[in-house]
N, C-alpha and C. Protein backbone atom coordinates (compact mmCIF):
# COMPACT_ATOMS: atom_id res chain seq x y z
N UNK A 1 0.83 -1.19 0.00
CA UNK A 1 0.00 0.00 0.00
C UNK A 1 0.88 1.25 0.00
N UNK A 2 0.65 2.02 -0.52
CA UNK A 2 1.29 3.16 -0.94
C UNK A 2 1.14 3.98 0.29
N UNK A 3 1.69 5.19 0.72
CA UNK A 3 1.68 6.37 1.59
C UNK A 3 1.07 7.03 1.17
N UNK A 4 0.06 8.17 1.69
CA UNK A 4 -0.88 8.86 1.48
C UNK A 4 -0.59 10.54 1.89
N UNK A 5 -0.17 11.17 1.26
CA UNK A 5 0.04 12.67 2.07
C UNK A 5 -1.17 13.48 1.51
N UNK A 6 -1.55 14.06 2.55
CA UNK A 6 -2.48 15.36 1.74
C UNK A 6 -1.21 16.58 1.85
N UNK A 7 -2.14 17.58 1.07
CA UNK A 7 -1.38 18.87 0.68
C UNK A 7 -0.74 19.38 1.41
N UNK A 8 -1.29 19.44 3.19
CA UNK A 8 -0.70 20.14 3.79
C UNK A 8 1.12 18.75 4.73
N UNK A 9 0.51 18.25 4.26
CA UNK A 9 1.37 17.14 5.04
C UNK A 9 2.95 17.44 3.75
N UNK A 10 2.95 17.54 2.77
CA UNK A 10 4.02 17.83 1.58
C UNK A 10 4.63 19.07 1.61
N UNK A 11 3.76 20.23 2.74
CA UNK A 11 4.55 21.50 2.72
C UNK A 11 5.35 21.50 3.88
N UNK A 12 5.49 20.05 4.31
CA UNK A 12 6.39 20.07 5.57
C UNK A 12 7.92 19.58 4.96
N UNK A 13 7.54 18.91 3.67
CA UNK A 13 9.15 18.35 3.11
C UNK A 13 9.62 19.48 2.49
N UNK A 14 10.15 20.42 2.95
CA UNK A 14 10.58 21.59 1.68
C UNK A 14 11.84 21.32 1.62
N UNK A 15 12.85 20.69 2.43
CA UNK A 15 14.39 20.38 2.17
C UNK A 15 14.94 21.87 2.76
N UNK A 16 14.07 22.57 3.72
CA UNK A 16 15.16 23.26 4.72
C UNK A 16 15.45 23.15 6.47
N UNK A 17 16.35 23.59 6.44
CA UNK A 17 16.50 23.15 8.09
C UNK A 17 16.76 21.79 8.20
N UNK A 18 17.53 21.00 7.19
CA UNK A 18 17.45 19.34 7.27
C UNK A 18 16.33 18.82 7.37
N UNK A 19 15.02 19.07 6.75
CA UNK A 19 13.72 18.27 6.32
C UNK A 19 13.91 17.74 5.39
N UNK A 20 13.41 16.36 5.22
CA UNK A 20 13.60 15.96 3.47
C UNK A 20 12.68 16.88 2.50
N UNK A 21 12.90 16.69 1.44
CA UNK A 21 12.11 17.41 0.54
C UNK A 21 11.43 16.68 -0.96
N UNK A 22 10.39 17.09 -1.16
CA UNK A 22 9.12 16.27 -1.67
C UNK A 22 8.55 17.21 -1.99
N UNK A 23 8.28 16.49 -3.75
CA UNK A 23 7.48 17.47 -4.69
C UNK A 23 6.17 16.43 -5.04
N UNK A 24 5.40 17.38 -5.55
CA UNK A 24 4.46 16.19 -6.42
C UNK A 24 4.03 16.57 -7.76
N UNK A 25 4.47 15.51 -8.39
CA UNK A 25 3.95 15.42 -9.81
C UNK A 25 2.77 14.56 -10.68
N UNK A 26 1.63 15.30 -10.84
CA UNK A 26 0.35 14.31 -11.30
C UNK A 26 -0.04 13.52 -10.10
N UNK A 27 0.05 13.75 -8.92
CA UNK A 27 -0.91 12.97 -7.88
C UNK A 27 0.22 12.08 -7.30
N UNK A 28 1.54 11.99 -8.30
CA UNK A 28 2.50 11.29 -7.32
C UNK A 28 3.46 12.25 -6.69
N UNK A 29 4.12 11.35 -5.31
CA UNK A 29 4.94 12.47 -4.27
C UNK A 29 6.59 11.70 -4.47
N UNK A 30 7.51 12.32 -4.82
CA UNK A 30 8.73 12.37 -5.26
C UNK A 30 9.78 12.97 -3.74
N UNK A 31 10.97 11.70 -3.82
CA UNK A 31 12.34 12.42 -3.08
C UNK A 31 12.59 13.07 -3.24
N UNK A 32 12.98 14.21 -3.30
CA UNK A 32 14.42 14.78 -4.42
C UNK A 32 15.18 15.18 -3.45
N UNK A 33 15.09 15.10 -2.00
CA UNK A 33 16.19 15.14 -1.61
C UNK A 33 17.90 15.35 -1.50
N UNK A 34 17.97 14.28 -1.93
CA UNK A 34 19.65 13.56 -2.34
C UNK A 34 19.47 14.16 -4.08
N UNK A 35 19.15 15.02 -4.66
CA UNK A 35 19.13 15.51 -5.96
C UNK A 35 20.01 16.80 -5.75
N UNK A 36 21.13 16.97 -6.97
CA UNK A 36 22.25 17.73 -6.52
C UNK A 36 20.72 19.29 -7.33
N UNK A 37 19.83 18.64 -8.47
CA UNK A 37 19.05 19.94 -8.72
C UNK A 37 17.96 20.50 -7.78
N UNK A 38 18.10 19.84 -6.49
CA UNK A 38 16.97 20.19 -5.32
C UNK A 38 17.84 20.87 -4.19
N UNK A 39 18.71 21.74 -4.10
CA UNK A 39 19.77 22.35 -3.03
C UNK A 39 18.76 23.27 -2.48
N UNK A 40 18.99 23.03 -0.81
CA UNK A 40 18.21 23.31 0.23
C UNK A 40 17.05 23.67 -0.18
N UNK A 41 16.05 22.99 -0.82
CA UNK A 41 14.34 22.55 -1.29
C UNK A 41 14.21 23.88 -2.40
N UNK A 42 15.18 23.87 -3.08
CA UNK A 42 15.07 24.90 -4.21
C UNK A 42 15.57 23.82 -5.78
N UNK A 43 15.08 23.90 -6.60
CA UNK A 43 15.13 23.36 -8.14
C UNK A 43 15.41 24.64 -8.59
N UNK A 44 17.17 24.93 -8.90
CA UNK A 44 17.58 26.10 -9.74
C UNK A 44 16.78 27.25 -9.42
N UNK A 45 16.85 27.47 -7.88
CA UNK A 45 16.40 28.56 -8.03
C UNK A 45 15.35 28.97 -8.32
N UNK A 46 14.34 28.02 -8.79
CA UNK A 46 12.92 28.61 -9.34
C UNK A 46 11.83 27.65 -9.25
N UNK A 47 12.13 26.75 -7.96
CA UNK A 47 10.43 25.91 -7.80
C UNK A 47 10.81 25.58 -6.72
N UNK A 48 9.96 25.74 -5.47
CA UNK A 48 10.06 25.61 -4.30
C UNK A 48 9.82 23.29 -4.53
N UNK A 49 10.70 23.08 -3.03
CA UNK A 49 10.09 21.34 -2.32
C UNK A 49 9.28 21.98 -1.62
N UNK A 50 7.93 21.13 -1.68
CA UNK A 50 7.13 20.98 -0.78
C UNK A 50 5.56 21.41 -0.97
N UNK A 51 6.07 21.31 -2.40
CA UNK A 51 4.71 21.60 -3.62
C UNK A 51 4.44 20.78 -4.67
N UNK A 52 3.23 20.93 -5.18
CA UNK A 52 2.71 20.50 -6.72
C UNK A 52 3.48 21.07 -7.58
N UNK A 53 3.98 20.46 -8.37
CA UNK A 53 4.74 21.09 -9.54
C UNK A 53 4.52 20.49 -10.61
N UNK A 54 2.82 19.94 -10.63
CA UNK A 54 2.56 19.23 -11.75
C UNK A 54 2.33 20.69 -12.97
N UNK A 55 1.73 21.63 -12.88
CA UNK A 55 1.44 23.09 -13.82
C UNK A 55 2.49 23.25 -14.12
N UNK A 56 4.13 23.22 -13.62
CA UNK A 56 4.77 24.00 -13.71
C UNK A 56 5.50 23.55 -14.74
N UNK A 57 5.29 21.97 -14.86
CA UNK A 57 6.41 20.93 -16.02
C UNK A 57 6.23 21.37 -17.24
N UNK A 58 4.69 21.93 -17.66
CA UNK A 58 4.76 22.08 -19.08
C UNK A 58 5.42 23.22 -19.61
N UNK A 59 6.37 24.16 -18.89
CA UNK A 59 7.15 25.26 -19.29
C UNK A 59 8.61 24.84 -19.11
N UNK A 60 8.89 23.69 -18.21
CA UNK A 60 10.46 23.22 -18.03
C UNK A 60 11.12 22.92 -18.89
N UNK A 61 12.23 22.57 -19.51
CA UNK A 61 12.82 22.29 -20.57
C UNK A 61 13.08 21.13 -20.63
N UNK A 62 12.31 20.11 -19.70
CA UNK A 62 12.83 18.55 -19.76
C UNK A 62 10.91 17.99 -20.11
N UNK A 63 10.93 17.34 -20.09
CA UNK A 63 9.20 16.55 -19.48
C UNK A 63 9.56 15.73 -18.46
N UNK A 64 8.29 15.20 -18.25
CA UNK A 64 8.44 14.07 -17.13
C UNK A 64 9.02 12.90 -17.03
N UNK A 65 9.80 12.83 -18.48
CA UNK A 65 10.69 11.65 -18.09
C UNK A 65 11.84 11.39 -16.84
N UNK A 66 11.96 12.89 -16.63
CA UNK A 66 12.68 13.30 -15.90
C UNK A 66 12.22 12.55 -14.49
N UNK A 67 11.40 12.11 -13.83
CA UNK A 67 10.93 11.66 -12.71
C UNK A 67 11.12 9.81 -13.06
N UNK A 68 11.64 9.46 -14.37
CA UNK A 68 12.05 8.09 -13.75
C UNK A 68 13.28 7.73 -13.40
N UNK A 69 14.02 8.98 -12.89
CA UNK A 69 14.95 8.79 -11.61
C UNK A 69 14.98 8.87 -10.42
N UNK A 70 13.84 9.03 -10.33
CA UNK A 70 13.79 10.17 -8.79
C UNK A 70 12.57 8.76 -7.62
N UNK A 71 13.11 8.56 -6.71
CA UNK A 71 12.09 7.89 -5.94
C UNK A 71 10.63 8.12 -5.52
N UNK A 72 9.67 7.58 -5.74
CA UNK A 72 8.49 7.86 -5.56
C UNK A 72 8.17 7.25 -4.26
N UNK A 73 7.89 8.02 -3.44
CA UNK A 73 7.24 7.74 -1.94
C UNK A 73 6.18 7.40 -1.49
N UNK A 74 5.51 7.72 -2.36
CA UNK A 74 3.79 8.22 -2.12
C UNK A 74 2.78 8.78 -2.99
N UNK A 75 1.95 8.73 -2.71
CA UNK A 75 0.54 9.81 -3.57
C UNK A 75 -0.13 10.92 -2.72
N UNK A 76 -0.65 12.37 -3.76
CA UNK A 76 -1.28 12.58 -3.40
C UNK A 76 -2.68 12.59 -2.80
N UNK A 77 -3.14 13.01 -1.98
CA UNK A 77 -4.88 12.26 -1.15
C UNK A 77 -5.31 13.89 -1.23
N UNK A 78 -5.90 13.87 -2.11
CA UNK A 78 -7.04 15.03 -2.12
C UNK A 78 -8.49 15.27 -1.33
């Protein structure tokens, strides 16, 4: 069985202060932690951990292939 976070439970992973940090993409919840592009719950500077960042992919310069590196933890529970 999978882990279940609601929204507010994912704005606790932002990756500062030594929290892990956790994004979600399409209803799934992602490490990125240990990701050298997630430094202290920031993605370059321009997308906070500890959010949906499903809106934000279709302007990134990668797609979502990009997430079959990254560990999946969980789902979102709306």
């Amino acid at each position: 069985m999978e882990k279940k976070f609601s929204r507010q439970d994912i704005q606790n992973f932002d990756g500062k202060d030594g929290r892990a940090a956790y994004i979600v993409y399409n209803g799934k919840v992602y490490d990125v932690t240990d990701s050298v592009f997630w430094t202290n719950g920031n993605h370059l500077e321009s997308h906070p951990a500890g959010a949906d960042l499903t809106s934000e992919l279709e302007n990134a310069p990668h797609g979502p292939e990009v997430f079959d590196g990254i560990v999946k933890v969980g789902i979102l529970e709306d």
